[in-house]
N, C-alpha and C. Protein backbone atom coordinates (compact mmCIF):
# COMPACT_ATOMS: atom_id res chain seq x y z
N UNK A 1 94.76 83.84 114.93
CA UNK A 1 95.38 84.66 113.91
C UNK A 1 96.15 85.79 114.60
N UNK A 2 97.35 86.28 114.17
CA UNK A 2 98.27 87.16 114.76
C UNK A 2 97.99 88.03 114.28
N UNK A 3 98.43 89.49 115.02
CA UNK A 3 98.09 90.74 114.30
C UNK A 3 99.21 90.97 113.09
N UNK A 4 100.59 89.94 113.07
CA UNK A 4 101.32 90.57 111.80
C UNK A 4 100.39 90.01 110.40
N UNK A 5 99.03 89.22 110.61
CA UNK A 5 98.35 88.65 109.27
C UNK A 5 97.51 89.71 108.88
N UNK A 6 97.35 90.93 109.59
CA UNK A 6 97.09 92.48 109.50
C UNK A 6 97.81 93.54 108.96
N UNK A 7 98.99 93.42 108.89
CA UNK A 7 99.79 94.32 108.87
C UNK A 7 99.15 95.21 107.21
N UNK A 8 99.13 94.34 106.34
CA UNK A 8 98.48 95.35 105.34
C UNK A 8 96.94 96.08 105.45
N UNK A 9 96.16 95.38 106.52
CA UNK A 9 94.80 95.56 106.60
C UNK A 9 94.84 97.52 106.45
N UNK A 10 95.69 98.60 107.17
CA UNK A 10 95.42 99.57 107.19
C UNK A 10 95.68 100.10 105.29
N UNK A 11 96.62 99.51 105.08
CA UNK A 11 97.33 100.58 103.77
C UNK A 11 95.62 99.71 102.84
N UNK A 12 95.63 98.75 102.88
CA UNK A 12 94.23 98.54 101.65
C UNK A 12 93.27 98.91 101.67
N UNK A 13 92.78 99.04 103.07
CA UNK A 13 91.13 99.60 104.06
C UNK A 13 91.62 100.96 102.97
N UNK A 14 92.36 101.55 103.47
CA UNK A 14 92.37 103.32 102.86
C UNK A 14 92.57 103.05 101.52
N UNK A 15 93.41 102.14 100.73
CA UNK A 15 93.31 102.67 99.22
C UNK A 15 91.63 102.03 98.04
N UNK A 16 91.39 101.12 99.04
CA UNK A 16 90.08 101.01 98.92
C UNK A 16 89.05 101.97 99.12
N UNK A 17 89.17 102.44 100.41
CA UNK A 17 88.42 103.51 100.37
C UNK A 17 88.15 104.37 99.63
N UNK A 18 89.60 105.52 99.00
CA UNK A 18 90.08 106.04 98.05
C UNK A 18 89.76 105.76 96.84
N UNK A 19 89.52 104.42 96.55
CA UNK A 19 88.82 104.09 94.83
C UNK A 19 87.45 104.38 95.01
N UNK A 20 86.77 103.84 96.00
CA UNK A 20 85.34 103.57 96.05
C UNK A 20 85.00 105.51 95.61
N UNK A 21 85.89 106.33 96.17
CA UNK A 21 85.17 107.72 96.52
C UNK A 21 85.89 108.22 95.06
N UNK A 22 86.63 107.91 94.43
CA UNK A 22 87.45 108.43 93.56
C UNK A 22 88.20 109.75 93.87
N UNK A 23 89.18 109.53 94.97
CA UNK A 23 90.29 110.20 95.52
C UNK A 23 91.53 109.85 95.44
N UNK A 24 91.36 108.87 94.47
CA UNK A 24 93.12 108.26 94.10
C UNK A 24 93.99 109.96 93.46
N UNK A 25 94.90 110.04 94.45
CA UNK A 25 95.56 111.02 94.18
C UNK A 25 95.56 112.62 94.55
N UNK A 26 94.58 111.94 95.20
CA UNK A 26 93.57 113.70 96.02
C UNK A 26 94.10 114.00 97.38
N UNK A 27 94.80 113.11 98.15
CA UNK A 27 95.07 113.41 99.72
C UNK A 27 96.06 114.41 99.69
N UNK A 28 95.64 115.24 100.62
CA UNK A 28 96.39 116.22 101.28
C UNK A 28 96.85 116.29 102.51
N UNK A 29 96.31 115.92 103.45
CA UNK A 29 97.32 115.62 104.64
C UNK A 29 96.20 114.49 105.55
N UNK A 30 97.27 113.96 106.60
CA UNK A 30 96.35 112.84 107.65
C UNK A 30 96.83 113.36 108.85
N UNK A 31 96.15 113.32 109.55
CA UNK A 31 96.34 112.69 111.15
C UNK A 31 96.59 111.73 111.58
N UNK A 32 96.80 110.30 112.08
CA UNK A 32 96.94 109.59 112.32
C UNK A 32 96.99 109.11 113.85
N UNK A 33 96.59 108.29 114.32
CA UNK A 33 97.20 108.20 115.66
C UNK A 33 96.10 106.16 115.90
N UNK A 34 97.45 105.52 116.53
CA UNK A 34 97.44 104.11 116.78
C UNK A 34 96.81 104.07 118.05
N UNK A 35 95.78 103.32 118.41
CA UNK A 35 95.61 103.28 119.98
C UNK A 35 95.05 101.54 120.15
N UNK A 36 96.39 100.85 121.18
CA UNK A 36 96.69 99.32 120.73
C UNK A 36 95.49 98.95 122.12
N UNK A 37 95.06 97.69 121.58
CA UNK A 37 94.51 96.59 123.23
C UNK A 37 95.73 96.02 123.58
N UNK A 38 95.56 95.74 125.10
CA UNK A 38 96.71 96.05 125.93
C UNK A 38 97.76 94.93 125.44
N UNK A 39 97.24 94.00 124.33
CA UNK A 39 98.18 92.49 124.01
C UNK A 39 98.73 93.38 123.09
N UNK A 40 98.42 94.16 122.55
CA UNK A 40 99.41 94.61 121.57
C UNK A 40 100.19 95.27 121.74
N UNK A 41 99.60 96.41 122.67
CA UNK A 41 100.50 98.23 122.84
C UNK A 41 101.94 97.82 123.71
N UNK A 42 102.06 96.57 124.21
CA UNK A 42 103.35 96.00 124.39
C UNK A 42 104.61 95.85 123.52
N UNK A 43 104.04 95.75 122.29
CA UNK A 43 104.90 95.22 121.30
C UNK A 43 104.37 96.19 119.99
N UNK A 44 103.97 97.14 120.24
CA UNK A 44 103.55 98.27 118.92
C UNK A 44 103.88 99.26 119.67
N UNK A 45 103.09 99.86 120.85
CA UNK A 45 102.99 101.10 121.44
C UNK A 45 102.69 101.93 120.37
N UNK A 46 102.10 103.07 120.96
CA UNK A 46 100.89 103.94 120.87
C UNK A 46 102.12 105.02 119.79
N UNK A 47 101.03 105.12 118.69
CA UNK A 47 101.67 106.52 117.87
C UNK A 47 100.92 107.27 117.62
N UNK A 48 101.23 108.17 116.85
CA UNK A 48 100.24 109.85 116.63
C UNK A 48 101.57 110.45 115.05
N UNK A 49 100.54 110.60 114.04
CA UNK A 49 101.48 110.39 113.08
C UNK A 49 101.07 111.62 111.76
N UNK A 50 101.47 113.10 111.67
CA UNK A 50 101.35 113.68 110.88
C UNK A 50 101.67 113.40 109.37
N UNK A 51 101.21 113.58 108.84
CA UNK A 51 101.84 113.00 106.73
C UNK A 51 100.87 114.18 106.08
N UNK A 52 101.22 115.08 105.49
CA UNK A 52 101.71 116.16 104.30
C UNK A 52 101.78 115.50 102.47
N UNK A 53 101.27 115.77 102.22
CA UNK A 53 101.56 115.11 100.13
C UNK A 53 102.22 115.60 99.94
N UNK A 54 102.79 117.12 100.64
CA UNK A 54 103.79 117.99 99.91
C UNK A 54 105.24 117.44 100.08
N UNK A 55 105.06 116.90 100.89
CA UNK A 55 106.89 115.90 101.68
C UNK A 55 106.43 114.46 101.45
N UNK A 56 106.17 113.99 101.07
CA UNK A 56 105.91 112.51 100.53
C UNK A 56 104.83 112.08 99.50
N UNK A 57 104.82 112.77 98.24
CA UNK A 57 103.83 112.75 97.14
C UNK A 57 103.53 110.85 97.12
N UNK A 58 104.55 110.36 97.65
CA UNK A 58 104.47 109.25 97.06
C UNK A 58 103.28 107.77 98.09
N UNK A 59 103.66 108.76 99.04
CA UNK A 59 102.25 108.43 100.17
C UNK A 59 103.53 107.02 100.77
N UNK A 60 105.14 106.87 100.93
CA UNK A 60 105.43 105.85 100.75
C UNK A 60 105.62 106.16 102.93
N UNK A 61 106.05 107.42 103.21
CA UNK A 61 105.48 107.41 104.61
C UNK A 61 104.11 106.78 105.39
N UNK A 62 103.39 107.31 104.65
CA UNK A 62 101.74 106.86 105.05
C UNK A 62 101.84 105.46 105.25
N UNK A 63 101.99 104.92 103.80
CA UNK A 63 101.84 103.35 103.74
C UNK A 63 102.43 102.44 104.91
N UNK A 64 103.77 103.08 105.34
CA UNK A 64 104.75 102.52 106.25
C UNK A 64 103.77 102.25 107.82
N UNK A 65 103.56 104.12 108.00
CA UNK A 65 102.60 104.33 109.19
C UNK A 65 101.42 103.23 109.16
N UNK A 66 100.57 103.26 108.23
CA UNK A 66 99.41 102.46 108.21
C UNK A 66 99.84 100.77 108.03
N UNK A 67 100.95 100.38 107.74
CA UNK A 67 101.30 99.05 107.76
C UNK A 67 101.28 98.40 109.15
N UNK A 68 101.46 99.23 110.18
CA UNK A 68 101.75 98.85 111.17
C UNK A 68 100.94 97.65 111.91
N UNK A 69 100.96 97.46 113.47
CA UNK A 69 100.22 96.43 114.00
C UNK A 69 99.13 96.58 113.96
N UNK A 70 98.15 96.27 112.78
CA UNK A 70 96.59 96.86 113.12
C UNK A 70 95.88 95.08 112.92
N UNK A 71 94.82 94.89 114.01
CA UNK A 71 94.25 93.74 114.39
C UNK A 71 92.88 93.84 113.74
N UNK A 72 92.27 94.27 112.42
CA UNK A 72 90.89 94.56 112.25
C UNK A 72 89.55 93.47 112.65
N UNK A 73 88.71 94.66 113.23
CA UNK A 73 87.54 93.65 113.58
C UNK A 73 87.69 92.92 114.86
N UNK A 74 88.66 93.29 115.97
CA UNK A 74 88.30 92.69 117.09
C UNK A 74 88.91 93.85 117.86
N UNK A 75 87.89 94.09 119.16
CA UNK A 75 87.64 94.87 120.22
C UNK A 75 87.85 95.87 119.81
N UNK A 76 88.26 97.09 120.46
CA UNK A 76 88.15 98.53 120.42
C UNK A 76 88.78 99.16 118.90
N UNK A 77 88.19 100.05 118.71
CA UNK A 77 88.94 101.26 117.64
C UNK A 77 90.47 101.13 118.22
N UNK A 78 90.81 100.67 116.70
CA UNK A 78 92.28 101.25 116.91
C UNK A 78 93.56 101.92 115.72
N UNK A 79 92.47 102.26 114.79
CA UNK A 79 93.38 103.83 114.14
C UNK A 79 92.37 104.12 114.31
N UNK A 80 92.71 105.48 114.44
CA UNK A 80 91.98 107.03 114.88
C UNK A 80 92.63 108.09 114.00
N UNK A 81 91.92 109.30 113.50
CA UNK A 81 92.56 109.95 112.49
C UNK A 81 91.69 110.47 111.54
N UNK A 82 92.05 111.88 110.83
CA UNK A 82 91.57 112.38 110.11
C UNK A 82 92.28 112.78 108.64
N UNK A 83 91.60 112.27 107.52
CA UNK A 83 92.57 112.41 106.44
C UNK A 83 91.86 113.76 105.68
N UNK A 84 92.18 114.87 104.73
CA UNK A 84 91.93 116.13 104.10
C UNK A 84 92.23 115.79 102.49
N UNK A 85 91.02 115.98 101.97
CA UNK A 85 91.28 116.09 100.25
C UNK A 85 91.47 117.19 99.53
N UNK A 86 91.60 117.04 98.42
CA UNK A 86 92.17 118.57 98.00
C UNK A 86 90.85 119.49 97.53
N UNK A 87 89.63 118.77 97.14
CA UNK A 87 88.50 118.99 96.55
C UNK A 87 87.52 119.84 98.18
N UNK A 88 88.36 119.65 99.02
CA UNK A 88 87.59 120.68 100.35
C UNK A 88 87.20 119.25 101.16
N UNK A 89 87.00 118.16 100.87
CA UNK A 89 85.87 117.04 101.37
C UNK A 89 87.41 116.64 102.82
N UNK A 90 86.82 116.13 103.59
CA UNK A 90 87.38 115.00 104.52
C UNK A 90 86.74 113.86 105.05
N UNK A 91 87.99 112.84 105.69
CA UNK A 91 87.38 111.62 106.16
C UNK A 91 87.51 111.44 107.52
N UNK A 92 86.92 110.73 108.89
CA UNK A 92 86.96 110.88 109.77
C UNK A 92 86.86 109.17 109.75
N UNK A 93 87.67 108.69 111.15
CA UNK A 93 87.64 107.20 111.25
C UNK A 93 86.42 107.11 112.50
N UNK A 94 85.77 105.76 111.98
CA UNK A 94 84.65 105.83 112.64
C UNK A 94 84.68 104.28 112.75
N UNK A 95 83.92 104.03 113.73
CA UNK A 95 84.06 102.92 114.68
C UNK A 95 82.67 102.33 115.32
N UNK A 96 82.31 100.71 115.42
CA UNK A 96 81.22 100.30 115.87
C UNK A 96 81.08 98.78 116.48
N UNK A 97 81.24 98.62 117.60
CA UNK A 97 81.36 96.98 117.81
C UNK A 97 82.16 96.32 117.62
N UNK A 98 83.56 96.63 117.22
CA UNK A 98 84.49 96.18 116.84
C UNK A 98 84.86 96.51 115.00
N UNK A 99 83.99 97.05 114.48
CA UNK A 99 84.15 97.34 113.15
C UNK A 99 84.45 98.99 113.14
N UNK A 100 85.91 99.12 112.10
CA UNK A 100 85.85 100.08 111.70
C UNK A 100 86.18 100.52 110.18
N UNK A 101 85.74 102.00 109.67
CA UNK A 101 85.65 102.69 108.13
C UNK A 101 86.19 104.06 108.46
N UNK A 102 86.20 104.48 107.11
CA UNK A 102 86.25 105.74 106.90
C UNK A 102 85.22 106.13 106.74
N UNK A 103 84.83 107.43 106.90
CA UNK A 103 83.23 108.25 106.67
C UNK A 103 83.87 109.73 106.05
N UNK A 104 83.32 109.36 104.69
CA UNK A 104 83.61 110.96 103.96
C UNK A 104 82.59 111.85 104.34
N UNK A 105 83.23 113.34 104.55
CA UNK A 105 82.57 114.07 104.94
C UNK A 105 82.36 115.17 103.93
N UNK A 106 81.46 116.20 103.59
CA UNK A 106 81.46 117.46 102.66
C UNK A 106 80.78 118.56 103.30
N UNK A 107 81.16 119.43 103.50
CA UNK A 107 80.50 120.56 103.76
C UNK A 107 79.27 120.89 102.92
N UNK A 108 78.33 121.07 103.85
CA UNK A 108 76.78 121.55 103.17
C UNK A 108 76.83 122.30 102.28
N UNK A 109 75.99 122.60 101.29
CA UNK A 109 75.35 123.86 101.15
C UNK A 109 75.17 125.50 101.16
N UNK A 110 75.67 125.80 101.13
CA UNK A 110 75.40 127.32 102.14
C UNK A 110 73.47 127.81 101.43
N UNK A 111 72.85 127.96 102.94
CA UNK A 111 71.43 127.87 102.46
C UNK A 111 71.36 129.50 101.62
N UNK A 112 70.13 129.24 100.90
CA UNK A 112 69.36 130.61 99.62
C UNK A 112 68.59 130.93 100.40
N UNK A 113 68.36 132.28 100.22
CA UNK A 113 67.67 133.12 101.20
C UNK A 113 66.74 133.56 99.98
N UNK A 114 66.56 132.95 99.07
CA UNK A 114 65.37 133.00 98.38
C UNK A 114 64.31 131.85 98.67
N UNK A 115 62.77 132.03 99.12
CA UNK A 115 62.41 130.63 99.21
C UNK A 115 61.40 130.06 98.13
């Protein structure tokens, strides 16, 4: 299987993600950045990719960025990146054996000093 039978794997992984958490419409900015195995970074090479909602509400940058050469599920992490919601929460790309997700994150608590 070729990595162009991937090419949508990034834009669905994230809008999937996005339903599961109910953030359709919540992103505020990403990080992005591509890091290829060496059969690929020949014919993709390596990016690093800022995106803003305020300059592309329509996420039609993102989609483009994330369309790219992505091979899911075999060998190393390869998007890397941090996406920001508007609700304070973020997601961090996380990686294991060849599998990778998003992992939403939320800031704790702030502890009561009553006990």
């Amino acid at each position: 299987m070729s990595y162009y039978e991937y090419k949508q794997e990034g834009v669905n992984e994230l809008r999937g993600f996005m339903e599961r958490h109910g953030l359709t419409g919540e992103l505020v900015a990403a990080e992005l950045a591509w890091h290829y195995p060496t059969h690929l970074a020949r014919e993709c090479g390596g990016q690093r990719f800022v995106w803003y909602a305020a300059e592309d509400p329509h996420m039609v940058r993102l989609q483009t960025f994330l369309g790219g050469c992505y091979e899911a599920s075999y060998g190393s992490q390869q998007l890397f990146g941090t996406l920001w919601f508007t609700d304070g929460r973020w997601a961090t790309r996380g990686e294991y054996d060849g599998s990778e997700w998003w992992q939403l994150h939320s800031l704790p608590p702030l502890p009561s000093k009553e006990e």
